[in-house]
PDB file of N, CA and C in Angstrom:
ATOM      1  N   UNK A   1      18.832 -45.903 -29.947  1.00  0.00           N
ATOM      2  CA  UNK A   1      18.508 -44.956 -30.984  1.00  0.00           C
ATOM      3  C   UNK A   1      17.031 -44.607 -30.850  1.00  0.00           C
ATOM      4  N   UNK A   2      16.569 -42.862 -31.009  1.00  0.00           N
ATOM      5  CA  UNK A   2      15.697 -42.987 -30.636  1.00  0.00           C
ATOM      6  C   UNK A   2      14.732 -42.485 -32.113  1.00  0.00           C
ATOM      7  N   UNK A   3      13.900 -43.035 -32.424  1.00  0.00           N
ATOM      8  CA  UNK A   3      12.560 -42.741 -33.452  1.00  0.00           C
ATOM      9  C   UNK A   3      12.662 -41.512 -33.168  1.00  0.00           C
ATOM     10  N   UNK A   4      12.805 -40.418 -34.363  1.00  0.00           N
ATOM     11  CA  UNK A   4      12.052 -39.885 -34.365  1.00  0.00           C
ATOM     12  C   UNK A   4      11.113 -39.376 -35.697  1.00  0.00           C
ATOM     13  N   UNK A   5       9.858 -38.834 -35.431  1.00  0.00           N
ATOM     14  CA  UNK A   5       8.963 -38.260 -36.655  1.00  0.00           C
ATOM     15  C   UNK A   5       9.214 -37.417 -37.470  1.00  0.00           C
ATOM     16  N   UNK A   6       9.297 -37.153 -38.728  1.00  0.00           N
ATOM     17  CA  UNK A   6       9.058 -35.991 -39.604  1.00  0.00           C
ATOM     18  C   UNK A   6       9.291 -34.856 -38.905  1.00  0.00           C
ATOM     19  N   UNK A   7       8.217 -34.678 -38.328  1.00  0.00           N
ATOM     20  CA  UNK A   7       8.314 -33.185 -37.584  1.00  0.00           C
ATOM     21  C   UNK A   7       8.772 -32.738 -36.903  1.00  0.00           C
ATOM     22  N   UNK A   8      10.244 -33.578 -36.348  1.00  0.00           N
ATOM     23  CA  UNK A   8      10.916 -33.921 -35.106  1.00  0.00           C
ATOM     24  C   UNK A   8      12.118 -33.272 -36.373  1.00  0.00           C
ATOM     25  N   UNK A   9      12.173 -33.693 -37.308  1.00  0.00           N
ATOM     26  CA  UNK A   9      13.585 -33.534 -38.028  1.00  0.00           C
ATOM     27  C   UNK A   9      13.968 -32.374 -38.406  1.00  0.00           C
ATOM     28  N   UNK A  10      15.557 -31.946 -38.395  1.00  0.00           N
ATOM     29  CA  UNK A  10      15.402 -30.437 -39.356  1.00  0.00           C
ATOM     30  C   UNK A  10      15.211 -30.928 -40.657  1.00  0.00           C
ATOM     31  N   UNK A  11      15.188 -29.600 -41.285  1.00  0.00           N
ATOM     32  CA  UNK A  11      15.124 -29.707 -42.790  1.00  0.00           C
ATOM     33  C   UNK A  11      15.856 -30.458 -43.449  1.00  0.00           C
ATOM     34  N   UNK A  12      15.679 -31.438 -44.985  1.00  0.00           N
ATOM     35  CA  UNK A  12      16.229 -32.015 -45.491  1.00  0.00           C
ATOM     36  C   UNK A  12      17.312 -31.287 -46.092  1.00  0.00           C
ATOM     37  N   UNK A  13      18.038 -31.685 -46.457  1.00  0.00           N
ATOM     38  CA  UNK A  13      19.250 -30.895 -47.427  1.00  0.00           C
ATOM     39  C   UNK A  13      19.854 -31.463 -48.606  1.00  0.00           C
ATOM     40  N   UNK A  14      19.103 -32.627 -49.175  1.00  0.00           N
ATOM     41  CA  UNK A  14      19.099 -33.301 -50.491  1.00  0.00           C
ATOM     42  C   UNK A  14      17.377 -33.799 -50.938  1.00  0.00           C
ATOM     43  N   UNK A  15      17.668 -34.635 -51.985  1.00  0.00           N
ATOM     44  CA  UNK A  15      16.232 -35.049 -51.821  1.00  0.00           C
ATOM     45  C   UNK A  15      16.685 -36.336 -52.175  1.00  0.00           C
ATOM     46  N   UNK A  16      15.264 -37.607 -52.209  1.00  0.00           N
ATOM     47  CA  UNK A  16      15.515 -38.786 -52.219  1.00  0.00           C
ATOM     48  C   UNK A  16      15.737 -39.335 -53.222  1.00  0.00           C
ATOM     49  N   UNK A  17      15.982 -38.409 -54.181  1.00  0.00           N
ATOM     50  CA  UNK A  17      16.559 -38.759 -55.528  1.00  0.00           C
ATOM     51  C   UNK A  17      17.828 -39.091 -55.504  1.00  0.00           C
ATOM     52  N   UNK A  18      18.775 -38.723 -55.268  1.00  0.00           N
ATOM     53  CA  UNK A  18      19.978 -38.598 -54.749  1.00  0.00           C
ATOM     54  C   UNK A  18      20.711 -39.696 -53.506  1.00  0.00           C
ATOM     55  N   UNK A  19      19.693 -40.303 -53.165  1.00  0.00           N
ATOM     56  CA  UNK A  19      19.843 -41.003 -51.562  1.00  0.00           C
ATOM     57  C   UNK A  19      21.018 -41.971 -51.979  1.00  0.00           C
ATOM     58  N   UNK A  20      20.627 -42.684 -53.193  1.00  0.00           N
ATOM     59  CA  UNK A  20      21.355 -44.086 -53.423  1.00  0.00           C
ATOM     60  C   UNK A  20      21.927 -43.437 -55.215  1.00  0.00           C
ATOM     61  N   UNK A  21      22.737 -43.002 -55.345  1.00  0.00           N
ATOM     62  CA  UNK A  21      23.526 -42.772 -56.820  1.00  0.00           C
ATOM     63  C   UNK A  21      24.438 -43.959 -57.401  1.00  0.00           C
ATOM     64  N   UNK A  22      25.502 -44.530 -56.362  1.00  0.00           N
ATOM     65  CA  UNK A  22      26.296 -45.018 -57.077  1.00  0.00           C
ATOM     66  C   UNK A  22      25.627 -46.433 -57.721  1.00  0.00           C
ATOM     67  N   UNK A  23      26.187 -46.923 -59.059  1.00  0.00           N
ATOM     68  CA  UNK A  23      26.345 -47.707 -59.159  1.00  0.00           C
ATOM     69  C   UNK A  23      26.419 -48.910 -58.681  1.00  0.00           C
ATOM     70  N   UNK A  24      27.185 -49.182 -58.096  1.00  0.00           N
ATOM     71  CA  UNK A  24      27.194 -50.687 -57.267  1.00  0.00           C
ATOM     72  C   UNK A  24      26.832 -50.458 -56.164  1.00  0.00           C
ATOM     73  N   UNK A  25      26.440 -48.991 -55.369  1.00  0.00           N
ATOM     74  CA  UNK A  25      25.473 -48.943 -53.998  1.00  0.00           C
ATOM     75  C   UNK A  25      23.404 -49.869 -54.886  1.00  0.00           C
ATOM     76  N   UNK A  26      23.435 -48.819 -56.323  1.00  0.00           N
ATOM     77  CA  UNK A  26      22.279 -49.454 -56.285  1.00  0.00           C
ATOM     78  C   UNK A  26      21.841 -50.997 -56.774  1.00  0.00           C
ATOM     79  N   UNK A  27      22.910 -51.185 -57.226  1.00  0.00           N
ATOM     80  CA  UNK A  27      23.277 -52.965 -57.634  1.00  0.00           C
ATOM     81  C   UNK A  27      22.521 -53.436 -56.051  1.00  0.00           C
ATOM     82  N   UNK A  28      23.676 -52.651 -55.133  1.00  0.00           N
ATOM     83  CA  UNK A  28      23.602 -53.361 -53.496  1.00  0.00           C
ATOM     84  C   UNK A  28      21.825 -53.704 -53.098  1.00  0.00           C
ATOM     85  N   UNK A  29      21.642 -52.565 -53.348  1.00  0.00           N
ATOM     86  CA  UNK A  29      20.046 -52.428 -52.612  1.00  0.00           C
ATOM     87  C   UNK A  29      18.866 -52.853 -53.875  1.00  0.00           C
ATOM     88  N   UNK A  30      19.157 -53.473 -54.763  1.00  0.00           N
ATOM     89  CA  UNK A  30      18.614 -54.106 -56.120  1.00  0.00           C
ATOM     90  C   UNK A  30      18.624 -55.685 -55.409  1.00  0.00           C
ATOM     91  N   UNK A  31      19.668 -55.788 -55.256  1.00  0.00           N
ATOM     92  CA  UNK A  31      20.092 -57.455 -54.765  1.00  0.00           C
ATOM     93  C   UNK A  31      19.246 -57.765 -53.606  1.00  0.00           C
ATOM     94  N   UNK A  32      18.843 -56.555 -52.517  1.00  0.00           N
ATOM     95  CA  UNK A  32      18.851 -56.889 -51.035  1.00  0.00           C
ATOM     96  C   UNK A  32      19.850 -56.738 -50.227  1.00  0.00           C
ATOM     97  N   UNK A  33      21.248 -56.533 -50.828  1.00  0.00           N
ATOM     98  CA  UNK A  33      22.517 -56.644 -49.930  1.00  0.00           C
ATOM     99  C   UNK A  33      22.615 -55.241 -49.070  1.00  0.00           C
ATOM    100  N   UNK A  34      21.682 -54.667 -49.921  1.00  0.00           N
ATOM    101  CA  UNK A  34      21.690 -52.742 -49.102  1.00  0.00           C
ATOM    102  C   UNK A  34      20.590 -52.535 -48.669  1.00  0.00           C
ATOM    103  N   UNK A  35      20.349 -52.334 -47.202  1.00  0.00           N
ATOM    104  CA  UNK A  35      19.419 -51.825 -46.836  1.00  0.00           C
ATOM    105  C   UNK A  35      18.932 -50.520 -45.577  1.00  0.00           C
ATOM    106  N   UNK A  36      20.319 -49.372 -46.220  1.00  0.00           N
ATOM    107  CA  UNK A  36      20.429 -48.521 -45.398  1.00  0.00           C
ATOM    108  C   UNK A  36      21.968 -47.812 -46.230  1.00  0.00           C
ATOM    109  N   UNK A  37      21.743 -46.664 -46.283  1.00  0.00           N
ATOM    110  CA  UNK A  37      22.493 -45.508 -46.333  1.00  0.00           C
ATOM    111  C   UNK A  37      23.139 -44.401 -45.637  1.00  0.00           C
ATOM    112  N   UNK A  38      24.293 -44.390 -45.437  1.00  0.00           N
ATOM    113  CA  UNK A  38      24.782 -43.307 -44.177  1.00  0.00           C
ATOM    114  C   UNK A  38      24.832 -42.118 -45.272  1.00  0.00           C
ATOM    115  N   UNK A  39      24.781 -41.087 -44.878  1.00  0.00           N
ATOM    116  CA  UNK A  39      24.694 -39.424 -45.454  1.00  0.00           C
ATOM    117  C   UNK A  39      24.721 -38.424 -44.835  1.00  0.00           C
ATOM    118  N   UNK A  40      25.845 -37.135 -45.017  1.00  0.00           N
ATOM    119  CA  UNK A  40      26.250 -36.157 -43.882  1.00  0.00           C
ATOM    120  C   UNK A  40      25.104 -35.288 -43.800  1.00  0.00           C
ATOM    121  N   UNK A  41      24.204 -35.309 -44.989  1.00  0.00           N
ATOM    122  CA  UNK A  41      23.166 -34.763 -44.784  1.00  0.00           C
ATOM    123  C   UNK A  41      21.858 -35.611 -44.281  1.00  0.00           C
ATOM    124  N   UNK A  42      20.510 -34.827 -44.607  1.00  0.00           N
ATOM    125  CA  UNK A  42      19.391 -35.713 -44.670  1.00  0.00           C
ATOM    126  C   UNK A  42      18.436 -35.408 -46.151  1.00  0.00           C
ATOM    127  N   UNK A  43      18.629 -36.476 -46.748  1.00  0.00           N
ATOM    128  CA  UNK A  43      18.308 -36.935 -48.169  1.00  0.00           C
ATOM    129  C   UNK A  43      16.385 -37.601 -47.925  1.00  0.00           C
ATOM    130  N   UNK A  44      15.812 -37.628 -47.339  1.00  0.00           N
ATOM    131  CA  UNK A  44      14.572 -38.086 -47.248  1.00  0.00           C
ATOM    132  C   UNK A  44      13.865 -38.175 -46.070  1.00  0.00           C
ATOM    133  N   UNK A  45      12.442 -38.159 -45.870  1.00  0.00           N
ATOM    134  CA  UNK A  45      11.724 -38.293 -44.674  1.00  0.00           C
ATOM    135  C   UNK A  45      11.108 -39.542 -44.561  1.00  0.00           C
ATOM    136  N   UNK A  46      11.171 -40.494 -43.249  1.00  0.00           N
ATOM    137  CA  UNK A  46      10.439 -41.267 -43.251  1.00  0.00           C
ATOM    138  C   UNK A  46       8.655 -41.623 -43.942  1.00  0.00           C
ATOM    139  N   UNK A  47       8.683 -42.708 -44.552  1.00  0.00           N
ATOM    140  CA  UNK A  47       7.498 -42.519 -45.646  1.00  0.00           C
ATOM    141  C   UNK A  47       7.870 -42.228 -47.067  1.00  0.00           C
ATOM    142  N   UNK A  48       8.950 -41.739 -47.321  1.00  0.00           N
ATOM    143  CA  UNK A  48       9.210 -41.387 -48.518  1.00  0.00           C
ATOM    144  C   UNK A  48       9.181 -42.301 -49.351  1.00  0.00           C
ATOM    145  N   UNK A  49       9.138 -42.500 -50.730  1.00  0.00           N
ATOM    146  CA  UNK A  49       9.060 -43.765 -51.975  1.00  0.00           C
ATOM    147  C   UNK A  49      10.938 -43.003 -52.301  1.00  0.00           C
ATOM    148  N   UNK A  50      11.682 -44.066 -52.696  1.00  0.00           N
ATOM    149  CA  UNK A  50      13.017 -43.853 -53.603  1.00  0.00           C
ATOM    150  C   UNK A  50      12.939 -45.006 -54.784  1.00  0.00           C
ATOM    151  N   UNK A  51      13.116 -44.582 -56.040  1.00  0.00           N
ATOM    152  CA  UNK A  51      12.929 -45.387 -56.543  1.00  0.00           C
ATOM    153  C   UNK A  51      14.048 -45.607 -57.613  1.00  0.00           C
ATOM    154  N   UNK A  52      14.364 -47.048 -57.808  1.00  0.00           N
ATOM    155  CA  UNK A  52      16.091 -47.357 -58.512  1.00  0.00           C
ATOM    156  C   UNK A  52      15.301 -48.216 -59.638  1.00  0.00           C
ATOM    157  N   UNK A  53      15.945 -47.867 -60.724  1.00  0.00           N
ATOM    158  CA  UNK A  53      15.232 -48.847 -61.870  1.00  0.00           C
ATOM    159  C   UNK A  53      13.722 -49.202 -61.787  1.00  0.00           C
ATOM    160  N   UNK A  54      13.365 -48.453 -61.899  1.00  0.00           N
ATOM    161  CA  UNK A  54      11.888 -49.105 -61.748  1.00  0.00           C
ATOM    162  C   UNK A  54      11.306 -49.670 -60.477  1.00  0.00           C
ATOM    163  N   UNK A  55      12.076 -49.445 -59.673  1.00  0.00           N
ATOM    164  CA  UNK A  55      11.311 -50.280 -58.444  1.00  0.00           C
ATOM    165  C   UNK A  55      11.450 -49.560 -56.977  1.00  0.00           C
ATOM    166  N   UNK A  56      10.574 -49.726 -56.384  1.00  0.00           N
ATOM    167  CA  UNK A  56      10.481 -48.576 -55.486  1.00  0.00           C
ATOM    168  C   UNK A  56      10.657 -49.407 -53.358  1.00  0.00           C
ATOM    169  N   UNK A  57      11.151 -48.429 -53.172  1.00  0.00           N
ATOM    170  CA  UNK A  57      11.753 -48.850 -51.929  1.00  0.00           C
ATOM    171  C   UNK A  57      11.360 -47.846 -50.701  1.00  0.00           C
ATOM    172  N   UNK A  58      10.652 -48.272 -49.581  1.00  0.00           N
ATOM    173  CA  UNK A  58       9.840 -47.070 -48.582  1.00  0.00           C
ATOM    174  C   UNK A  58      10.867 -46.550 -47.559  1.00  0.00           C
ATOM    175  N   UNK A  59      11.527 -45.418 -47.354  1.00  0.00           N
ATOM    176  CA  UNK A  59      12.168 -44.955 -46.181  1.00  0.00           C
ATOM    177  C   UNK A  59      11.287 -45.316 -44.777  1.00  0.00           C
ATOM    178  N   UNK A  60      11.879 -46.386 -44.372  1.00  0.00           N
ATOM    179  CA  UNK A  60      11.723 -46.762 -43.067  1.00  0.00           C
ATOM    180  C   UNK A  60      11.774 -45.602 -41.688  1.00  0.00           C
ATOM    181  N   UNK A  61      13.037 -45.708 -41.933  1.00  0.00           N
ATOM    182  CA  UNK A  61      13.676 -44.891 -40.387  1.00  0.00           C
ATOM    183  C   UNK A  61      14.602 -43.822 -40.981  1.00  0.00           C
ATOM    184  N   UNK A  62      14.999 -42.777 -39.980  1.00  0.00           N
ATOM    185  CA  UNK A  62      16.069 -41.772 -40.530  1.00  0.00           C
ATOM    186  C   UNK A  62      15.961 -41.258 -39.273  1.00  0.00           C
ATOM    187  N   UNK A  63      17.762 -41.407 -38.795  1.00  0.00           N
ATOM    188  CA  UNK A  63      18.139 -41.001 -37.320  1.00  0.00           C
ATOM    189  C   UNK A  63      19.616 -40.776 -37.790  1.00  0.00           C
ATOM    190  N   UNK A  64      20.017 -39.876 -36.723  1.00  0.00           N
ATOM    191  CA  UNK A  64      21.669 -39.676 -36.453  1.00  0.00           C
ATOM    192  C   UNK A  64      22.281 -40.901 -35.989  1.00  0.00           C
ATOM    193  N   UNK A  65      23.260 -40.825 -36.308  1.00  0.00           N
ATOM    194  CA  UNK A  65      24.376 -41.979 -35.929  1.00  0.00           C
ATOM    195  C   UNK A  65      25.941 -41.657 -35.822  1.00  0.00           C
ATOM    196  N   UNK A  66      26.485 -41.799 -34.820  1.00  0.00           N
ATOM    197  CA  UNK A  66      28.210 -41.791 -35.017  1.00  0.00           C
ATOM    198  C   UNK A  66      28.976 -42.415 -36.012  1.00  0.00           C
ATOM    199  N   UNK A  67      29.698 -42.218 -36.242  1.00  0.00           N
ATOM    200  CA  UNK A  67      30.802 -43.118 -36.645  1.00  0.00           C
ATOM    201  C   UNK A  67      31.093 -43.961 -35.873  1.00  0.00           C
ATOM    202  N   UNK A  68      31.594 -43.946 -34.757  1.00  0.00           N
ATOM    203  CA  UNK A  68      32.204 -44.674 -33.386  1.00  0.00           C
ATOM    204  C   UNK A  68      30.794 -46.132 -32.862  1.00  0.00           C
ATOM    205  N   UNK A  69      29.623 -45.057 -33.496  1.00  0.00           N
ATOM    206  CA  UNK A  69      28.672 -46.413 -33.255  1.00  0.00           C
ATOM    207  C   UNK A  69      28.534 -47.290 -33.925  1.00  0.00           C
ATOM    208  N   UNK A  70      28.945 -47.150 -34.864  1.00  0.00           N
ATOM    209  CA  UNK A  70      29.073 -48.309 -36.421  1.00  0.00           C
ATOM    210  C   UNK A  70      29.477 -49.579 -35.983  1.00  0.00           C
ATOM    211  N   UNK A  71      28.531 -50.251 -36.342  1.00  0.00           N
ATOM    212  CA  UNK A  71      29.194 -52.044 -35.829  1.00  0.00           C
ATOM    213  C   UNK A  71      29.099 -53.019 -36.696  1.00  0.00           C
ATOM    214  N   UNK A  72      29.601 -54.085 -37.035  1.00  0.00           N
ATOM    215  CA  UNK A  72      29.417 -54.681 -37.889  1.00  0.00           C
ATOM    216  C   UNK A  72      28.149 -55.062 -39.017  1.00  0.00           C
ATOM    217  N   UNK A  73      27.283 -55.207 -38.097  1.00  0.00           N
ATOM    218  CA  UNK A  73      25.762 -55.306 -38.591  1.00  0.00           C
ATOM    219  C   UNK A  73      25.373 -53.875 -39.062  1.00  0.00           C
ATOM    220  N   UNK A  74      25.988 -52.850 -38.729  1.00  0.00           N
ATOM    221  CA  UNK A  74      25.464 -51.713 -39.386  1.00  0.00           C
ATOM    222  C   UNK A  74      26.256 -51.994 -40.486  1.00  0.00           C
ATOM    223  N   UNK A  75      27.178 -52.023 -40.807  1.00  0.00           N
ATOM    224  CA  UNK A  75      28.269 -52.162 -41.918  1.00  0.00           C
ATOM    225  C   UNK A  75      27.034 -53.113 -43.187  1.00  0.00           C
ATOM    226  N   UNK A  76      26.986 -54.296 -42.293  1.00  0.00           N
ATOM    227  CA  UNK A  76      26.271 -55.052 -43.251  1.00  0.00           C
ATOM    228  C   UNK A  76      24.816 -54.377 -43.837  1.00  0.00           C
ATOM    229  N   UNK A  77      24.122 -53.667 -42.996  1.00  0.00           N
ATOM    230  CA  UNK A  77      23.096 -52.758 -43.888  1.00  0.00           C
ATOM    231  C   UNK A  77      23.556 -52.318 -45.172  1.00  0.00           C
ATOM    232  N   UNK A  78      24.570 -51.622 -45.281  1.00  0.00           N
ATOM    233  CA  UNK A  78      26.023 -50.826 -46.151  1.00  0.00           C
ATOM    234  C   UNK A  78      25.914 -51.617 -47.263  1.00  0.00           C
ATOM    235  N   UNK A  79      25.646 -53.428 -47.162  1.00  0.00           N
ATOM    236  CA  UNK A  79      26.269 -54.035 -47.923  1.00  0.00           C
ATOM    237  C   UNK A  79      27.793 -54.652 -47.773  1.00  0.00           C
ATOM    238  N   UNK A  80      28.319 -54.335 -46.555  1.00  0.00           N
ATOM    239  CA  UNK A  80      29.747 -54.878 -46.012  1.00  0.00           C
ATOM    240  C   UNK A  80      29.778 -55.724 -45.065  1.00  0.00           C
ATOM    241  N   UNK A  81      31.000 -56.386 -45.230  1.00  0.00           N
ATOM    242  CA  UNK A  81      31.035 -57.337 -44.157  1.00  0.00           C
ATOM    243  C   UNK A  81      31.530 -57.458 -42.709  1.00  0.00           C
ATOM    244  N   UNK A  82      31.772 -55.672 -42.956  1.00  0.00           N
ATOM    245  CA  UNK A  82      32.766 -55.036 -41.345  1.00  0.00           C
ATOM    246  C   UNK A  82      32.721 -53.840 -41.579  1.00  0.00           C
ATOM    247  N   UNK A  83      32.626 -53.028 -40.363  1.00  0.00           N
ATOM    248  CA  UNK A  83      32.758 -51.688 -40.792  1.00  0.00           C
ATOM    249  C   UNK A  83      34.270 -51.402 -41.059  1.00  0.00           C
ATOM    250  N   UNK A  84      35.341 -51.944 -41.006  1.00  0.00           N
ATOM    251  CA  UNK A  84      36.496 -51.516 -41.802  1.00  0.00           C
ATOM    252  C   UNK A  84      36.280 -51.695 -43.026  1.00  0.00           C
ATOM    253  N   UNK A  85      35.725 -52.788 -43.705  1.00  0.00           N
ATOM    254  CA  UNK A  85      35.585 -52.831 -45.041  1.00  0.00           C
ATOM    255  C   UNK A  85      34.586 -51.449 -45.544  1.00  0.00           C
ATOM    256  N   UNK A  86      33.303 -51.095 -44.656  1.00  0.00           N
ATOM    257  CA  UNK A  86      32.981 -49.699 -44.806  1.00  0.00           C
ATOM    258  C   UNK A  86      33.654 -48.695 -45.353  1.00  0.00           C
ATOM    259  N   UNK A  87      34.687 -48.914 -43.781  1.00  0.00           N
ATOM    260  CA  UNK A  87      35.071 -47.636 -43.699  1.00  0.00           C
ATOM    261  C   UNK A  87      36.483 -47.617 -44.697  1.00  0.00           C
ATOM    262  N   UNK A  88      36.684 -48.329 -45.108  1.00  0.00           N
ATOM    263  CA  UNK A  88      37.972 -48.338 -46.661  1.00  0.00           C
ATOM    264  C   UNK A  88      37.148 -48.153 -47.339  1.00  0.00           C
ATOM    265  N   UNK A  89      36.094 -48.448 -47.991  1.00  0.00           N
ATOM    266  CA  UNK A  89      35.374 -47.919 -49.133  1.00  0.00           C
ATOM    267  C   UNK A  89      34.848 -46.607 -49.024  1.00  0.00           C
ATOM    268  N   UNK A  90      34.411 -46.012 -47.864  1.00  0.00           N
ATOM    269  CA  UNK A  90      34.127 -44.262 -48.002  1.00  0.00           C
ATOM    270  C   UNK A  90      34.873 -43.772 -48.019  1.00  0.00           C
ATOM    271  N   UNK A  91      36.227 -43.941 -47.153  1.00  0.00           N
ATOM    272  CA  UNK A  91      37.588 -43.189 -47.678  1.00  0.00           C
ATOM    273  C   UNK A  91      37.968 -43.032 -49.084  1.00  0.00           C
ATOM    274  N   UNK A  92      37.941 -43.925 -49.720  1.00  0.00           N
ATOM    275  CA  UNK A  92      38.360 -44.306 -51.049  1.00  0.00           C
ATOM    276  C   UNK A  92      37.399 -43.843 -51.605  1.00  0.00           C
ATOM    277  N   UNK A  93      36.422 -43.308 -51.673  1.00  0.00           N
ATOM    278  CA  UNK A  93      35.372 -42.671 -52.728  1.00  0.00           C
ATOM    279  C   UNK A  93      35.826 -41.107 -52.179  1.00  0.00           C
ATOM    280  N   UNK A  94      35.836 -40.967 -50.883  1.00  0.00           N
ATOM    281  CA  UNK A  94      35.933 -39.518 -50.221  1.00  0.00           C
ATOM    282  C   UNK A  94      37.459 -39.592 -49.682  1.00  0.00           C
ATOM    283  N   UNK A  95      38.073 -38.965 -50.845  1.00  0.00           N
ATOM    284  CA  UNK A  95      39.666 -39.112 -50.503  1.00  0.00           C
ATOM    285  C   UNK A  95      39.452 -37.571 -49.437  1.00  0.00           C
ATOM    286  N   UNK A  96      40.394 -38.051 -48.862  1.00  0.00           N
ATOM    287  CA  UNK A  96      40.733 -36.669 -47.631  1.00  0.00           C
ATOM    288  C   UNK A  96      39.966 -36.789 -46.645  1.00  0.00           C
ATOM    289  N   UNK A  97      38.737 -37.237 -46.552  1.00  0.00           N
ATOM    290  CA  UNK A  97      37.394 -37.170 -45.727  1.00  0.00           C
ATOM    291  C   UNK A  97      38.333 -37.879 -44.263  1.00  0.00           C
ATOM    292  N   UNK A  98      38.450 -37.100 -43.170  1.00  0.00           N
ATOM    293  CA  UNK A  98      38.889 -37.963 -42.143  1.00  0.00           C
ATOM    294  C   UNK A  98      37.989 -38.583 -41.781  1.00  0.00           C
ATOM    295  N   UNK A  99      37.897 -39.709 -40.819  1.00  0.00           N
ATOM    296  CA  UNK A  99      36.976 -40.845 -40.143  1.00  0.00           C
ATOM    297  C   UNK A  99      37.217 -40.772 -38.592  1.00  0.00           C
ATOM    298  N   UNK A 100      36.415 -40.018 -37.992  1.00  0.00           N
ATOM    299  CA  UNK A 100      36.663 -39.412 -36.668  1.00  0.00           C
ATOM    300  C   UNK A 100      34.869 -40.117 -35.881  1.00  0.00           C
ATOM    301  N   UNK A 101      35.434 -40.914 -34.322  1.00  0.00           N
ATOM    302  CA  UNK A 101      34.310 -41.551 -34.426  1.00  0.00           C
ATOM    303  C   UNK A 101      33.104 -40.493 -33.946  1.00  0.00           C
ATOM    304  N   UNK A 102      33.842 -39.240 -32.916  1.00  0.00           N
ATOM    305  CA  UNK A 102      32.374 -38.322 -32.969  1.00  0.00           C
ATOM    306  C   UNK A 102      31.556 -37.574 -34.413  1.00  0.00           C
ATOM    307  N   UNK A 103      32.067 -37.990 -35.088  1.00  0.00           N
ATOM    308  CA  UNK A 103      31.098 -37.633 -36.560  1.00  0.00           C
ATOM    309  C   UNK A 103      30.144 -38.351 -36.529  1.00  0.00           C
ATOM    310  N   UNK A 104      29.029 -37.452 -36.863  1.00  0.00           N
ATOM    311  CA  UNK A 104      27.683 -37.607 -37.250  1.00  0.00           C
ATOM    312  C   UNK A 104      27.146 -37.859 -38.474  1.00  0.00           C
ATOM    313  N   UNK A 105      26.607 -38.719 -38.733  1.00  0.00           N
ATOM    314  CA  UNK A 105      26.104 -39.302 -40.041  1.00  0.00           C
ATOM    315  C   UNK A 105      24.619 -39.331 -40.202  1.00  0.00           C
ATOM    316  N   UNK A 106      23.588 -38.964 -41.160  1.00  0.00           N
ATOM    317  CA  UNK A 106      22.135 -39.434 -41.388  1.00  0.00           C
ATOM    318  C   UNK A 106      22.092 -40.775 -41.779  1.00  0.00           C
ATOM    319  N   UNK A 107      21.137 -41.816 -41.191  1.00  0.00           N
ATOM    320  CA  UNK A 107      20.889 -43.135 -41.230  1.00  0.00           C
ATOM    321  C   UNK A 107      19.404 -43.267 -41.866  1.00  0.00           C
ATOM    322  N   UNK A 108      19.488 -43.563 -43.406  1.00  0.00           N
ATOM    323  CA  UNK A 108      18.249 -43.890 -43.989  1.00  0.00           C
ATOM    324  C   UNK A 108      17.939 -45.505 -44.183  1.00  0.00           C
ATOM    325  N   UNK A 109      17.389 -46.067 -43.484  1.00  0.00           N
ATOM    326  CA  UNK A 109      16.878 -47.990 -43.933  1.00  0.00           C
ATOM    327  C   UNK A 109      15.670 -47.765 -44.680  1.00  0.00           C
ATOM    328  N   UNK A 110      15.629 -48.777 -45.226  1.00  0.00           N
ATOM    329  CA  UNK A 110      14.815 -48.237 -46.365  1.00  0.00           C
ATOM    330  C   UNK A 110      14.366 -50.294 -47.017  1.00  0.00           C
ATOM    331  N   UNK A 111      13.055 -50.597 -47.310  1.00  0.00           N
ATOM    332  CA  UNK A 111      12.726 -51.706 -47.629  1.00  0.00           C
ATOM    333  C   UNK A 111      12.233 -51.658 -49.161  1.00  0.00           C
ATOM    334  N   UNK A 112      11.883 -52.742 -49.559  1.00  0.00           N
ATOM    335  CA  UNK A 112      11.636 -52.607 -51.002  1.00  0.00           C
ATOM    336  C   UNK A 112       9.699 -52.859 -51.012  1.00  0.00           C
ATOM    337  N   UNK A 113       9.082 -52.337 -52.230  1.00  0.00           N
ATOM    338  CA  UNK A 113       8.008 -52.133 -51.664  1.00  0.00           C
ATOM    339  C   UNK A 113       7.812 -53.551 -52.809  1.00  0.00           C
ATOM    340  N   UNK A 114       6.517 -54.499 -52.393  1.00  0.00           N
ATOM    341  CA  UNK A 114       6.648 -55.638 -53.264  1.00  0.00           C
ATOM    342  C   UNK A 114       5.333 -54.920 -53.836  1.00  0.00           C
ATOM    343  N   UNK A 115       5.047 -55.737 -55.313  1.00  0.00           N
ATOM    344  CA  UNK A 115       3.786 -55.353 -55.794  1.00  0.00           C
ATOM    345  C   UNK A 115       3.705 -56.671 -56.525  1.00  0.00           C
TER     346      UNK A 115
END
């Protein structure tokens, strides 16, 4: 996977408000259990602050990713313990959404900022 910069990226098409919504995604990344978001768009630029309850978390990295590249340890970024368990939970939020592995996904990791 290769880095790339801000200025390397197209335009965003959400903002980082939006990055982490659900409920038990932000439980996930509250706990530590989340530390990365897949999104068909791109929701933030590296450097960015997102902030969940009061507490703020720095966009690390943001790169494309397959589906087909998804591996367990990516899963576990997710908060899962396999990417089938993933990939049953995005189906099930995104009924109809097929799961085709040349699909392209935005990959935001993202750390918590300590103070």
């Amino acid at each position: 996977m290769a880095e790339l910069h801000n200025n390397e990226l197209p335009p965003k098409t959400c903002s980082v408000e939006k990055l982490v919504t659900n409920k038990k995604d932000v439980a996930k990344v509250l706990s530590g259990q989340k530390t990365a978001t897949r999104r068909n768009g791109r929701y933030a630029d590296v450097g960015e602050i997102m902030v969940l309850e009061d507490r703020e978390f720095k966009v690390e990295n943001v790169y494309l990713q397959t589906l087909g590249d998804l591996t367990d340890e990516f899963a576990r970024q997710e908060g899962y313990d396999s990417v089938e368990e993933y990939k049953q939970s995005i189906l099930k939020f995104h009924p109809g959404m097929p799961w085709l592995p040349h699909m392209t996904v935005w990959v935001h990791e993202f750390t918590p900022i300590l103070r």
